[in-house]
PDB file of N, CA and C in Angstrom:
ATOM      1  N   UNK A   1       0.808  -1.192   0.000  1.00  0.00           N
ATOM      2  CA  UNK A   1       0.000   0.000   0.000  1.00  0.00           C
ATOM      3  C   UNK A   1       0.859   1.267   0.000  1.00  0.00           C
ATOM      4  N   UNK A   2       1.710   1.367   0.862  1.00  0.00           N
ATOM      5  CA  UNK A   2       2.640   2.214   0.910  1.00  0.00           C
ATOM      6  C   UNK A   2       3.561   2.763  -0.591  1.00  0.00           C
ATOM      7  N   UNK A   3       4.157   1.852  -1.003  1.00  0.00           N
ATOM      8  CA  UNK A   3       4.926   1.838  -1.922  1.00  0.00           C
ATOM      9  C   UNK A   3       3.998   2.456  -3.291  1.00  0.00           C
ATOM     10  N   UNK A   4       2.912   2.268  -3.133  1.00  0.00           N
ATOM     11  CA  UNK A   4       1.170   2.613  -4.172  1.00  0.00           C
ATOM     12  C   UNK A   4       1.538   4.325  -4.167  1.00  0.00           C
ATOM     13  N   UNK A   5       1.310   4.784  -2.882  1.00  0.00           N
ATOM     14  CA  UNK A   5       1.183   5.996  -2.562  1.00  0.00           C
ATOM     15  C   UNK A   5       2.812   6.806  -2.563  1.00  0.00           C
ATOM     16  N   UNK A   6       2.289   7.638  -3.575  1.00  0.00           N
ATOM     17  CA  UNK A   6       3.674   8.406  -3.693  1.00  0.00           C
ATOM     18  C   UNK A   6       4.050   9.706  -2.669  1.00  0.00           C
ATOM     19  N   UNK A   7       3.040  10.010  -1.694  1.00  0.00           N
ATOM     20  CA  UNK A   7       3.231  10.716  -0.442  1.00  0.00           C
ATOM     21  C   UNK A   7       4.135   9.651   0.864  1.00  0.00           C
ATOM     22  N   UNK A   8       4.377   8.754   0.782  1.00  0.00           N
ATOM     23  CA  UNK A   8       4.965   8.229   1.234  1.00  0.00           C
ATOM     24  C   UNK A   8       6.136   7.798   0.930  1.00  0.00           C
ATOM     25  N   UNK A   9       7.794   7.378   1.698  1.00  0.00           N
ATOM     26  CA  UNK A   9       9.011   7.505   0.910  1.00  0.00           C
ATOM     27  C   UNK A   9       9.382   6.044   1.975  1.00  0.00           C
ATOM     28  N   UNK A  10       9.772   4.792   1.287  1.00  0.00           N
ATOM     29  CA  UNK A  10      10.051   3.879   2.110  1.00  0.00           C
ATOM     30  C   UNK A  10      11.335   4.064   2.462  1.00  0.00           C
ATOM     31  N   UNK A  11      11.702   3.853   3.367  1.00  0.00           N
ATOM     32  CA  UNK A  11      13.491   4.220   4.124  1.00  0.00           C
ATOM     33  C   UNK A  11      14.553   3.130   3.401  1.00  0.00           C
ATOM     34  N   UNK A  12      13.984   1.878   4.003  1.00  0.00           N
ATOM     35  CA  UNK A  12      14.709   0.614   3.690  1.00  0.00           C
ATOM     36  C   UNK A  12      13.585  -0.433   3.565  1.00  0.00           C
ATOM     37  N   UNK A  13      14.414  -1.956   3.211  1.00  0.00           N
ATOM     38  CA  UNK A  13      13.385  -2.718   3.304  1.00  0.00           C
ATOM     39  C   UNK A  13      13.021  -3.499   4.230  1.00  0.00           C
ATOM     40  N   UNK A  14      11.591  -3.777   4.526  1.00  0.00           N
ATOM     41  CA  UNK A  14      11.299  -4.437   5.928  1.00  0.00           C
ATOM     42  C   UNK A  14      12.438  -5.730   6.546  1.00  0.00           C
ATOM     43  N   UNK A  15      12.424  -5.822   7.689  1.00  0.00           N
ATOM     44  CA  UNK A  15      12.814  -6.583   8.003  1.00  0.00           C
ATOM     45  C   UNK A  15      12.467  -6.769   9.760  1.00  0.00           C
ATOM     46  N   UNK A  16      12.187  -8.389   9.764  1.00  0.00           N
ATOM     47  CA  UNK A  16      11.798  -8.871  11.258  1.00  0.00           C
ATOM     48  C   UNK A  16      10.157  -7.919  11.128  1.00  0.00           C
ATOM     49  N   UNK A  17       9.183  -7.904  10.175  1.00  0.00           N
ATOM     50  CA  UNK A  17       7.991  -7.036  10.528  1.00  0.00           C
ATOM     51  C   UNK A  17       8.281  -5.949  10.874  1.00  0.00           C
ATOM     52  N   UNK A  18       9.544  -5.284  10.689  1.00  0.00           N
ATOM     53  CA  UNK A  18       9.694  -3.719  10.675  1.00  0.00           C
ATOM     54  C   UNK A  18       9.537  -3.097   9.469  1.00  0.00           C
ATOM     55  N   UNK A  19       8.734  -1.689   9.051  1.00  0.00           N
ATOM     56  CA  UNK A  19       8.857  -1.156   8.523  1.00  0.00           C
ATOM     57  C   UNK A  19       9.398   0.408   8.136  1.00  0.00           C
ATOM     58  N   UNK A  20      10.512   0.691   7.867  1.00  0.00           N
ATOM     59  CA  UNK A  20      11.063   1.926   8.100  1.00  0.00           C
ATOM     60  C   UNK A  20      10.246   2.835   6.737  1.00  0.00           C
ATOM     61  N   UNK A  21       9.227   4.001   7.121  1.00  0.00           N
ATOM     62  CA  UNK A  21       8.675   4.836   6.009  1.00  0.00           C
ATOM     63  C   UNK A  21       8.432   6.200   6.603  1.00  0.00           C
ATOM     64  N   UNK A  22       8.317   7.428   6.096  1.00  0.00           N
ATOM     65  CA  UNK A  22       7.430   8.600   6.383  1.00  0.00           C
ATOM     66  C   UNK A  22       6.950   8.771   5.421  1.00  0.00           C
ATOM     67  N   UNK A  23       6.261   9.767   6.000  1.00  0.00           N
ATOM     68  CA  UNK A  23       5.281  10.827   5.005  1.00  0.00           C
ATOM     69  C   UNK A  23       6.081  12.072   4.559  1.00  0.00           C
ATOM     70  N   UNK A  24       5.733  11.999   3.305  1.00  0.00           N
ATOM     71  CA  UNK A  24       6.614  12.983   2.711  1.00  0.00           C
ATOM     72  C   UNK A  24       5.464  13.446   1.114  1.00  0.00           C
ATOM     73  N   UNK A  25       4.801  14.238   1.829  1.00  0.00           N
ATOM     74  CA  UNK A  25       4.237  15.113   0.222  1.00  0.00           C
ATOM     75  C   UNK A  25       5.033  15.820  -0.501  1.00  0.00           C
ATOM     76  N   UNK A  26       4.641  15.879  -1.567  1.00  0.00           N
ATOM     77  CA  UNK A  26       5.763  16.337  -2.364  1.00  0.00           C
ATOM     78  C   UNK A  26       5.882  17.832  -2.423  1.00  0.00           C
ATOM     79  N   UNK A  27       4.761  18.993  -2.183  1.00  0.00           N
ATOM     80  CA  UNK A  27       4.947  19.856  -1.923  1.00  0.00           C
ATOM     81  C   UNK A  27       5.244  20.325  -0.930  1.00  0.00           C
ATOM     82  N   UNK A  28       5.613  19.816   0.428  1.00  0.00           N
ATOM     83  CA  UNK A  28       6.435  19.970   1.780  1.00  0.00           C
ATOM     84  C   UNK A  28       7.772  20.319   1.087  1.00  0.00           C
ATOM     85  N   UNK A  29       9.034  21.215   1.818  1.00  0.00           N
ATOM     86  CA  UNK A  29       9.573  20.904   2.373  1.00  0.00           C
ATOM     87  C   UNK A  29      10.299  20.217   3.246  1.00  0.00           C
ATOM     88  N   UNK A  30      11.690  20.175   3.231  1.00  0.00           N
ATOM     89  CA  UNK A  30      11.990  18.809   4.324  1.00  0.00           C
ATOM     90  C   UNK A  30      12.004  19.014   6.109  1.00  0.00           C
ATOM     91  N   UNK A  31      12.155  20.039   6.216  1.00  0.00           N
ATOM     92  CA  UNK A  31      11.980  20.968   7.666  1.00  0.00           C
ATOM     93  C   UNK A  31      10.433  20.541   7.722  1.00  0.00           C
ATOM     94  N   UNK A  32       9.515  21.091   6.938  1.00  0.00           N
ATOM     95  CA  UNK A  32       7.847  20.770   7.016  1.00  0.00           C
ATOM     96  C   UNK A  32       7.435  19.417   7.218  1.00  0.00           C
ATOM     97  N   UNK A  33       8.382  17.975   6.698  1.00  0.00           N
ATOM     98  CA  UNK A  33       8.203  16.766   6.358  1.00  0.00           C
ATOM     99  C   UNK A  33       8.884  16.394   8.083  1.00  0.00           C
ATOM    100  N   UNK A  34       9.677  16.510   8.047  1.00  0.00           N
ATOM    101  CA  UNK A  34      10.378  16.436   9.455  1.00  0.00           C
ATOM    102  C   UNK A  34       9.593  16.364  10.754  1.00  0.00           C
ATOM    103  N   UNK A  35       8.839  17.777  10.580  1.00  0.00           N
ATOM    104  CA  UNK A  35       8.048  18.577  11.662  1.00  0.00           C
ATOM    105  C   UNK A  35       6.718  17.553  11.536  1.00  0.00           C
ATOM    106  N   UNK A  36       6.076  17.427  10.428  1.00  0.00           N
ATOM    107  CA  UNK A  36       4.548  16.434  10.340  1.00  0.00           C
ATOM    108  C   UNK A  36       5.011  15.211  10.926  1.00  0.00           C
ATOM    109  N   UNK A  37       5.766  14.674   9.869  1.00  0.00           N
ATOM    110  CA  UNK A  37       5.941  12.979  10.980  1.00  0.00           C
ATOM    111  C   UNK A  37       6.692  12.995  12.115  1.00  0.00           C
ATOM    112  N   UNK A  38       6.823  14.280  12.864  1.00  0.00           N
ATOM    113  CA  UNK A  38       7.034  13.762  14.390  1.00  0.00           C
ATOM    114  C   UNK A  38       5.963  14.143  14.822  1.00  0.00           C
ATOM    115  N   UNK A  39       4.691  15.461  14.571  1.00  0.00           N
ATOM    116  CA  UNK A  39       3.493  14.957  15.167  1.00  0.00           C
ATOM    117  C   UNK A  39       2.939  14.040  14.564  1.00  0.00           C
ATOM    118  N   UNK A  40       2.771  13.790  14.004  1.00  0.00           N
ATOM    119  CA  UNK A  40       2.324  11.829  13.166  1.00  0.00           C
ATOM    120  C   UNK A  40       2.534  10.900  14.372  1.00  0.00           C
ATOM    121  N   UNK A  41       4.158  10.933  14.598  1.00  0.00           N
ATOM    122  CA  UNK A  41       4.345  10.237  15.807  1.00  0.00           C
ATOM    123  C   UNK A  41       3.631  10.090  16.711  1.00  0.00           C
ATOM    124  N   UNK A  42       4.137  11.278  17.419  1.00  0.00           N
ATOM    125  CA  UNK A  42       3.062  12.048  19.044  1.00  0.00           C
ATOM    126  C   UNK A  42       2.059  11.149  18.898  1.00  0.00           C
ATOM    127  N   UNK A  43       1.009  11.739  17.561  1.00  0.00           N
ATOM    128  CA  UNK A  43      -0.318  11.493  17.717  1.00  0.00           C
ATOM    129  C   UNK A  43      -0.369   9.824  18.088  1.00  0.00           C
ATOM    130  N   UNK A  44       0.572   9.142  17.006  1.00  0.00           N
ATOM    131  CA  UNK A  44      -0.217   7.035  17.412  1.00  0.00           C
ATOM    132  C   UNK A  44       0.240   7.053  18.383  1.00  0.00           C
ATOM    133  N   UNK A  45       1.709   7.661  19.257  1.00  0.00           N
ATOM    134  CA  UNK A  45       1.964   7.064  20.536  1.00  0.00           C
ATOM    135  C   UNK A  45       0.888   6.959  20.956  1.00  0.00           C
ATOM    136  N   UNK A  46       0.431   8.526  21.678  1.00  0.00           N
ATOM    137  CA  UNK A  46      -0.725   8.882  22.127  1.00  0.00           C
ATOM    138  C   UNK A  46      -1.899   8.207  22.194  1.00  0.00           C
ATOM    139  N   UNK A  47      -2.656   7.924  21.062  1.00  0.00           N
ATOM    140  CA  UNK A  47      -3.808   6.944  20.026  1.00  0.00           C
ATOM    141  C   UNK A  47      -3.320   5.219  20.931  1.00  0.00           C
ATOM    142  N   UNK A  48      -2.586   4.837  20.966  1.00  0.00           N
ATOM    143  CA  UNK A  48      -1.939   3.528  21.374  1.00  0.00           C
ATOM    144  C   UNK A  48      -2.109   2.506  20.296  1.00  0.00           C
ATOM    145  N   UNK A  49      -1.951   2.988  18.867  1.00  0.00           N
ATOM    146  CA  UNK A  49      -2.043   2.263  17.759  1.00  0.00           C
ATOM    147  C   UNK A  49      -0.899   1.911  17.499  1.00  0.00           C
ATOM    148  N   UNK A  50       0.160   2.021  17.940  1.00  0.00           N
ATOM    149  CA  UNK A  50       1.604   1.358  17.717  1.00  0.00           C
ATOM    150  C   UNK A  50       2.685   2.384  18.474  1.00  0.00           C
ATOM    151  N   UNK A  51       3.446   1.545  17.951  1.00  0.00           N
ATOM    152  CA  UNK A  51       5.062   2.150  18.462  1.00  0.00           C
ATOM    153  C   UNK A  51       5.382   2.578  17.564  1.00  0.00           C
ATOM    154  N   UNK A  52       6.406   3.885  17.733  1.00  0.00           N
ATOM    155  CA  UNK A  52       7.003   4.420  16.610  1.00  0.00           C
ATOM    156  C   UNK A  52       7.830   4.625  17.006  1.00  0.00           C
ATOM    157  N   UNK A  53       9.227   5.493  16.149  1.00  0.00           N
ATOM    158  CA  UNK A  53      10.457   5.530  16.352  1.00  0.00           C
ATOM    159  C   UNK A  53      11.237   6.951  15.542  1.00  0.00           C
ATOM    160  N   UNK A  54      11.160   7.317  15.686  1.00  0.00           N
ATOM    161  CA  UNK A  54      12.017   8.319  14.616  1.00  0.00           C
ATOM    162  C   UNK A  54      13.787   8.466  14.927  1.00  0.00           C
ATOM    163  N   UNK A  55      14.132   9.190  13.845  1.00  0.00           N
ATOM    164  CA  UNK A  55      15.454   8.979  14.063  1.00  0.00           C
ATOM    165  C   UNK A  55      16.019   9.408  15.161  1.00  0.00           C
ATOM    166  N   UNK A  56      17.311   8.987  15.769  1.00  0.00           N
ATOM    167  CA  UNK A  56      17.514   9.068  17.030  1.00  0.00           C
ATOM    168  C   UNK A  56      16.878   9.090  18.279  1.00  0.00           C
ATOM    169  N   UNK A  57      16.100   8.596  17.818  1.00  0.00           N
ATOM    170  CA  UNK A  57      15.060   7.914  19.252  1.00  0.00           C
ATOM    171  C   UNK A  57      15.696   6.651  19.821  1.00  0.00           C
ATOM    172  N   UNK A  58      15.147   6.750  20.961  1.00  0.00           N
ATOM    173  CA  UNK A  58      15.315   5.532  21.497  1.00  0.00           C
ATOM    174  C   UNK A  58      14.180   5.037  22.216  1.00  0.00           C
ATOM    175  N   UNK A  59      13.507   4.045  22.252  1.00  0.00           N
ATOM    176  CA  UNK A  59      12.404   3.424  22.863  1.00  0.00           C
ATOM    177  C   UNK A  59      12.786   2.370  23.734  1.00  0.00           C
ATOM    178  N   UNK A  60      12.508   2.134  24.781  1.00  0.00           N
ATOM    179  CA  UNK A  60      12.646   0.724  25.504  1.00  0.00           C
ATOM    180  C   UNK A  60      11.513   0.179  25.772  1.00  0.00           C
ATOM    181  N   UNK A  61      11.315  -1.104  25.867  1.00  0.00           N
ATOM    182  CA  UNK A  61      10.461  -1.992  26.418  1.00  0.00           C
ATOM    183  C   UNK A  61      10.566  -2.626  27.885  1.00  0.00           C
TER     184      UNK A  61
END
């Protein structure tokens, strides 16, 4: 689905059921793209629809 949608930019390829992707419209900026998918983030932490990660994060379990 992802890979369908060209607002989306896959990082690498899955591995172990990980998927590394953001959101990235094409009329953003990368400062603007940056700034959305870390509230993107916020928001599912928040939501409790998954875990997320952004770069230099660190999460523990």
């Amino acid at each position: 689905m992802l890979r369908k949608n060209e607002n989306f930019e896959i990082a690498r390829r899955p591995d172990l059921n990980i998927l590394c992707f953001r959101y990235k419209p094409k009329e953003f900026e990368e400062e603007e793209v940056d700034f959305l998918n870390d509230r993107i983030q916020k928001e599912l932490m928040v939501s409790g629809m998954g875990i997320f990660q952004t770069p230099g994060e660190t999460i523990y379990s």
